[in-house]
C-alpha atoms as a PDB file:
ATOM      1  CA  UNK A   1      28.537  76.143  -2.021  1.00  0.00           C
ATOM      2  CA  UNK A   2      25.823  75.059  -4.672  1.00  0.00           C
ATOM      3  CA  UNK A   3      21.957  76.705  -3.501  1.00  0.00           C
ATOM      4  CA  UNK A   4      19.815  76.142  -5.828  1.00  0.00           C
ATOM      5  CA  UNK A   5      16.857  78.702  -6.329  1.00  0.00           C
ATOM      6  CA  UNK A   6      13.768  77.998  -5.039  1.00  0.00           C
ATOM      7  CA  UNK A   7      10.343  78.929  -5.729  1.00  0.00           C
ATOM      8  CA  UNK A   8       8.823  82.848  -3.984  1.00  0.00           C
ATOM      9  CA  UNK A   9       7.921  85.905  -4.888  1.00  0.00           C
ATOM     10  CA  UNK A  10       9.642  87.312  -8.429  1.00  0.00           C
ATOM     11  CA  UNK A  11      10.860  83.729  -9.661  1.00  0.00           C
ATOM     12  CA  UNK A  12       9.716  82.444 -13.181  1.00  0.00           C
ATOM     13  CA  UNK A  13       8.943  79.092 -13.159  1.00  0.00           C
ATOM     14  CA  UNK A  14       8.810  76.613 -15.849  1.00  0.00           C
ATOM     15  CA  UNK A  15       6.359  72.966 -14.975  1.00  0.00           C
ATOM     16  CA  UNK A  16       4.042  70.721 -15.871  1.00  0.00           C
ATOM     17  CA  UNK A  17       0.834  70.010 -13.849  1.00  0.00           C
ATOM     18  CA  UNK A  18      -2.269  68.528 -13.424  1.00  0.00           C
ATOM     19  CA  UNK A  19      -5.264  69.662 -11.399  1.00  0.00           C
ATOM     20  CA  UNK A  20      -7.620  66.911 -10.554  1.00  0.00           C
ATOM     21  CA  UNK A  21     -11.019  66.488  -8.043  1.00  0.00           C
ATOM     22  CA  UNK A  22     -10.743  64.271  -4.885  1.00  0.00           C
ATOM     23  CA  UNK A  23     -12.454  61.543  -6.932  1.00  0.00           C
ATOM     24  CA  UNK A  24      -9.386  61.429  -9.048  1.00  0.00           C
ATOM     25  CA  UNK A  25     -11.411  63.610 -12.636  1.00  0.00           C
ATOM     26  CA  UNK A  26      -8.537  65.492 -14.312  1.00  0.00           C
ATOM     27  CA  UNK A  27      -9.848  69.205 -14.334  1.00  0.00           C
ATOM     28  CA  UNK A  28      -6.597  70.717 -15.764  1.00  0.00           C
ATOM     29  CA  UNK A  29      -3.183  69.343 -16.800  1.00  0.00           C
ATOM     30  CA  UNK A  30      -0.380  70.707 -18.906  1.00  0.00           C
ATOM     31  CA  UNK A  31       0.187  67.252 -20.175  1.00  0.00           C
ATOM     32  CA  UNK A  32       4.093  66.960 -21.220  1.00  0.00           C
ATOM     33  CA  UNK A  33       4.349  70.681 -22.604  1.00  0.00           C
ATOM     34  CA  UNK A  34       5.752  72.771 -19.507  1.00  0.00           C
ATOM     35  CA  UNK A  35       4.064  75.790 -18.920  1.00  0.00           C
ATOM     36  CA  UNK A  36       5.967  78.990 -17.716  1.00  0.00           C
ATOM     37  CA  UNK A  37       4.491  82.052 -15.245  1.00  0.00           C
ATOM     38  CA  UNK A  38       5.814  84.449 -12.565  1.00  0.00           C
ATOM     39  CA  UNK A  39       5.267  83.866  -9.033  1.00  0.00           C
ATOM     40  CA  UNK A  40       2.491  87.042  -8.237  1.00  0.00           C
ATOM     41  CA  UNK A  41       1.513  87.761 -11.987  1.00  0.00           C
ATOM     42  CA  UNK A  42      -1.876  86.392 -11.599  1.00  0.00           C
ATOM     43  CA  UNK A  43      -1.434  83.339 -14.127  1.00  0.00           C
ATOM     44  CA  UNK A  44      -1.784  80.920 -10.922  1.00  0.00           C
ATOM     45  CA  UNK A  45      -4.304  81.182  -7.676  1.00  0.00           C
ATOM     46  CA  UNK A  46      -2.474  82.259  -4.815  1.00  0.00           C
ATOM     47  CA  UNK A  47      -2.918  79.181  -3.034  1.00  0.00           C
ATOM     48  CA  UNK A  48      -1.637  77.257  -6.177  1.00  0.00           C
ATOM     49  CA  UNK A  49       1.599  79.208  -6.040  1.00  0.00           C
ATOM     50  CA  UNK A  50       1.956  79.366  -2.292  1.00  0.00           C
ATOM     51  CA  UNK A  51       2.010  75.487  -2.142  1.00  0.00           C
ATOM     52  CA  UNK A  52       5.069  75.525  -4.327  1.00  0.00           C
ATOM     53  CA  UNK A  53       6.881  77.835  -2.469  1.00  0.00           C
ATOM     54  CA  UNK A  54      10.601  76.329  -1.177  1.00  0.00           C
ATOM     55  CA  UNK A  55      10.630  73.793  -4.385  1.00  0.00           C
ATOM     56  CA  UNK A  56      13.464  73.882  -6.403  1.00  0.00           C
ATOM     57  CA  UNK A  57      13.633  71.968 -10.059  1.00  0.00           C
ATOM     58  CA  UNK A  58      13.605  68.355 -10.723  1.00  0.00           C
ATOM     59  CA  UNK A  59      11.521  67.971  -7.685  1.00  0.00           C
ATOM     60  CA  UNK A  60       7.810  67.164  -7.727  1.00  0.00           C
ATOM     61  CA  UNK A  61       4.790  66.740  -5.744  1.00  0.00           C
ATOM     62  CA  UNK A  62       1.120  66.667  -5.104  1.00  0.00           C
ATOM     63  CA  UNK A  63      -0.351  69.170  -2.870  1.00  0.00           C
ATOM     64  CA  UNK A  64      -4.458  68.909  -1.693  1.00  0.00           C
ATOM     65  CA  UNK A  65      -5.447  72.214  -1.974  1.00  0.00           C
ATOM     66  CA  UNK A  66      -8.498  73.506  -0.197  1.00  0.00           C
ATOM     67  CA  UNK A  67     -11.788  74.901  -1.815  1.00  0.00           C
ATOM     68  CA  UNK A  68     -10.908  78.380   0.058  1.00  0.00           C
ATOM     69  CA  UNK A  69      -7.297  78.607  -1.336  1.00  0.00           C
ATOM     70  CA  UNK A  70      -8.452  77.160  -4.830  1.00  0.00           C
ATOM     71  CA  UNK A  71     -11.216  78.501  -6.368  1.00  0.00           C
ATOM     72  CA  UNK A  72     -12.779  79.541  -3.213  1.00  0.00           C
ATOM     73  CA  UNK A  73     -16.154  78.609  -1.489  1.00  0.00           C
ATOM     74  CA  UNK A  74     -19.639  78.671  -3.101  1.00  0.00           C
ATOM     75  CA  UNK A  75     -20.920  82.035  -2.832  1.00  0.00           C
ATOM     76  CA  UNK A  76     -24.977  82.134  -2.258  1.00  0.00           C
ATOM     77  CA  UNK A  77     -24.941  85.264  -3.729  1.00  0.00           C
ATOM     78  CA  UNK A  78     -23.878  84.155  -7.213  1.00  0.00           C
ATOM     79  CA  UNK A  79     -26.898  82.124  -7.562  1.00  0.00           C
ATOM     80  CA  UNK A  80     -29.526  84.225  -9.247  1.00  0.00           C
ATOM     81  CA  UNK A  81     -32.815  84.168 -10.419  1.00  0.00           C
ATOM     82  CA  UNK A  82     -33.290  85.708 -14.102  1.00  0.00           C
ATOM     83  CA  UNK A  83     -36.627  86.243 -16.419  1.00  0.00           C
ATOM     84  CA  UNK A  84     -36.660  83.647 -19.137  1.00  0.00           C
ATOM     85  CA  UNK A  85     -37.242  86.737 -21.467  1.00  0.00           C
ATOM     86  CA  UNK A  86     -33.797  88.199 -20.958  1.00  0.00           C
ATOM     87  CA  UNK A  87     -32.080  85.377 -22.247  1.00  0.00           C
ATOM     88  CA  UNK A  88     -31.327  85.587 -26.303  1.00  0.00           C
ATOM     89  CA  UNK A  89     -35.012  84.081 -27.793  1.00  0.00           C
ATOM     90  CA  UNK A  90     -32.993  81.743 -29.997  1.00  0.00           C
ATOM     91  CA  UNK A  91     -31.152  79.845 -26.991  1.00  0.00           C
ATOM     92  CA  UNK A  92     -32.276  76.584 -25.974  1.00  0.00           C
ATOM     93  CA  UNK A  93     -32.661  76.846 -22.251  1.00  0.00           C
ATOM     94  CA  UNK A  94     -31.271  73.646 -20.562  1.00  0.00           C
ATOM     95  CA  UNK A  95     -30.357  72.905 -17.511  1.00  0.00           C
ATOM     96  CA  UNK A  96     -26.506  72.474 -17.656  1.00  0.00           C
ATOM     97  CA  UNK A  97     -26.083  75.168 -20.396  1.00  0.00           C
ATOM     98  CA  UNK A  98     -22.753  77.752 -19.944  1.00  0.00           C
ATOM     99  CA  UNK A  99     -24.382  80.886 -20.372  1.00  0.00           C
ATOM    100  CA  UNK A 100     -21.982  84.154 -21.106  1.00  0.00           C
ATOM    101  CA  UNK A 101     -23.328  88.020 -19.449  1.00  0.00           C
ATOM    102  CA  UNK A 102     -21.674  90.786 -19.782  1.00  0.00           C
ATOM    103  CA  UNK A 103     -21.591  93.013 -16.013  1.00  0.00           C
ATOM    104  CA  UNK A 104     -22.515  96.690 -15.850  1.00  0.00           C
ATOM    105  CA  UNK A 105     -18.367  97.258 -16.305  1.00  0.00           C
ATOM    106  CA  UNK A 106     -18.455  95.755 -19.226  1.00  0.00           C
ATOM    107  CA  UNK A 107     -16.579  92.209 -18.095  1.00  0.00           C
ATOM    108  CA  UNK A 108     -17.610  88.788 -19.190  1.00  0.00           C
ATOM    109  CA  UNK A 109     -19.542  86.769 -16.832  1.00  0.00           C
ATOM    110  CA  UNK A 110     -19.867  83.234 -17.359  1.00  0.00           C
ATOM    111  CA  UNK A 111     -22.437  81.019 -15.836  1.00  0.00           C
ATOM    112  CA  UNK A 112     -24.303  77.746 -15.717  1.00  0.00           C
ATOM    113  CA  UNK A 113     -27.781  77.469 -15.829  1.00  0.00           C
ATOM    114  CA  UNK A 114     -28.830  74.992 -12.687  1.00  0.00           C
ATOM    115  CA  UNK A 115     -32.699  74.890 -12.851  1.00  0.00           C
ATOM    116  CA  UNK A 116     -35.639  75.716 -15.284  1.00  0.00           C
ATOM    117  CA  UNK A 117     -38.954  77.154 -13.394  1.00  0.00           C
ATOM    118  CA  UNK A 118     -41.565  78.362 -15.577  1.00  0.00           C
ATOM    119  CA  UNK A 119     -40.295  81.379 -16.878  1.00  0.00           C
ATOM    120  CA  UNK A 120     -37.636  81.749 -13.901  1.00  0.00           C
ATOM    121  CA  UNK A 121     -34.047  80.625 -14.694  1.00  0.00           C
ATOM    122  CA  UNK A 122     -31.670  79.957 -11.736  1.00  0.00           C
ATOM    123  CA  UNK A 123     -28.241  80.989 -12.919  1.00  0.00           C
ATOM    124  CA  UNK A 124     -24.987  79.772 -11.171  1.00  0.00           C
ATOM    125  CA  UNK A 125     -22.429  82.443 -11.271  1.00  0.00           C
ATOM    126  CA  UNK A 126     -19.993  80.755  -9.112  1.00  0.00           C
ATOM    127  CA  UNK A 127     -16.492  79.220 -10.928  1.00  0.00           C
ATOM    128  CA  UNK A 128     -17.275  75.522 -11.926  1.00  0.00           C
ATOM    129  CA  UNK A 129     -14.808  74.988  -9.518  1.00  0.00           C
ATOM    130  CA  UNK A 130     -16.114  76.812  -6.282  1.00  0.00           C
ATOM    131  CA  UNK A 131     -16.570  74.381  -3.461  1.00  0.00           C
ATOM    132  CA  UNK A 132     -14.071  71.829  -4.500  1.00  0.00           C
ATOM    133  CA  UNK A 133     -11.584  70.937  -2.697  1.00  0.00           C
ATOM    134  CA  UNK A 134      -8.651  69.868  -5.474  1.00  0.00           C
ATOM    135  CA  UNK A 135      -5.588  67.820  -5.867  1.00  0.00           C
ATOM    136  CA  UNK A 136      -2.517  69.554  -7.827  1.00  0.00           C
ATOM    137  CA  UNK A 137       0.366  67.594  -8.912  1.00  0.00           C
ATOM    138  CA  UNK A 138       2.925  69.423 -10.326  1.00  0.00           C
ATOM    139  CA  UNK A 139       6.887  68.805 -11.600  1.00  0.00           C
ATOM    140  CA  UNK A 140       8.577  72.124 -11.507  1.00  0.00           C
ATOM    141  CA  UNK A 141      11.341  72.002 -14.657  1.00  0.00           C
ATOM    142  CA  UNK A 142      13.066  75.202 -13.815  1.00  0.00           C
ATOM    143  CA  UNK A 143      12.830  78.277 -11.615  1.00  0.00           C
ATOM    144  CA  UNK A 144      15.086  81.890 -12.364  1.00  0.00           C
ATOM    145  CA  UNK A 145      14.892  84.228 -10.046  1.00  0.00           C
ATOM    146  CA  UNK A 146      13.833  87.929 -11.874  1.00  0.00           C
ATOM    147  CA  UNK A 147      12.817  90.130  -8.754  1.00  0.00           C
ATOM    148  CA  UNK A 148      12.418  90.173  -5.285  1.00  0.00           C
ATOM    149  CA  UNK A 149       9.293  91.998  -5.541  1.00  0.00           C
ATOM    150  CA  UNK A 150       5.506  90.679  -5.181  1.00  0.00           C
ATOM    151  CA  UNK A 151       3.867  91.731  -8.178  1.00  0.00           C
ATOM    152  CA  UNK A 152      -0.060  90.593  -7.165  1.00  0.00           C
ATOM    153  CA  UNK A 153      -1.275  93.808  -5.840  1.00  0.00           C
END
């Protein structure tokens, strides 16, 4: 009897996608060139893959995913309050601006300046996406099974 592989843990899945906002603004798409990753290898948000799970190629479908299981909720915390004097003096501060810090471990930070206040500059550290609730279509190509084993750790 013919049974197909579907999408779980350890399967290597070839689709396209697109990622859009509940107003229908395309975030993210693949367009027509498939994109490949392993379920668990940290290419996709777990509640990206998660939502595929049980799919099998040549199907397709769109899945609302919440803000928690996308990019997760806005975190107050991430919102802070910098001296204008430890930005670079040759940036033009705008409200708006992607700004890039590097933490005490040495990782890239990225951020988005939200307000200008004398010489106070709120910075957003929170993913663009944070909050947003999001719409994922995807069209899975084709799924191989390569391990039973959940690689996230």
């Amino acid at each position: 009897m013919n049974n197909p592989i579907s999408i779980g843990p350890g399967s290597w899945v070839t689709l396209t996608f697109a990622l859009k906002l509940e107003n229908g603004e395309l975030v993210d798409s693949t367009g027509d060139d498939p994109a490949q990753f392993t379920v668990g290898d940290g290419s996709l948000l777990p509640g990206f893959e998660t939502a595929m799970f049980g799919m099998k190629a040549g199907e397709a479908n769109t899945f609302n995913i919440p803000a928690a299981q996308g990019f997760g909720e806005l975190n107050p915390d991430n919102i802070r309050l910098m001296k204008r004097a430890d930005f670079n003096a040759e940036i033009e501060l705008s409200e708006g601006l992607i700004v890039s810090f590097m933490d005490p471990k040495k990782r890239e930070m990225v951020g988005i300046v939200r307000r200008l206040v004398g010489e106070v500059v709120e910075v957003d550290l929170n993913h663009p996406l944070s909050g947003r609730d999001l719409i994922f279509d995807v069209d899975i190509k084709a799924i191989e099974q390569i391990s039973n084993e959940i690689l996230r750790a």
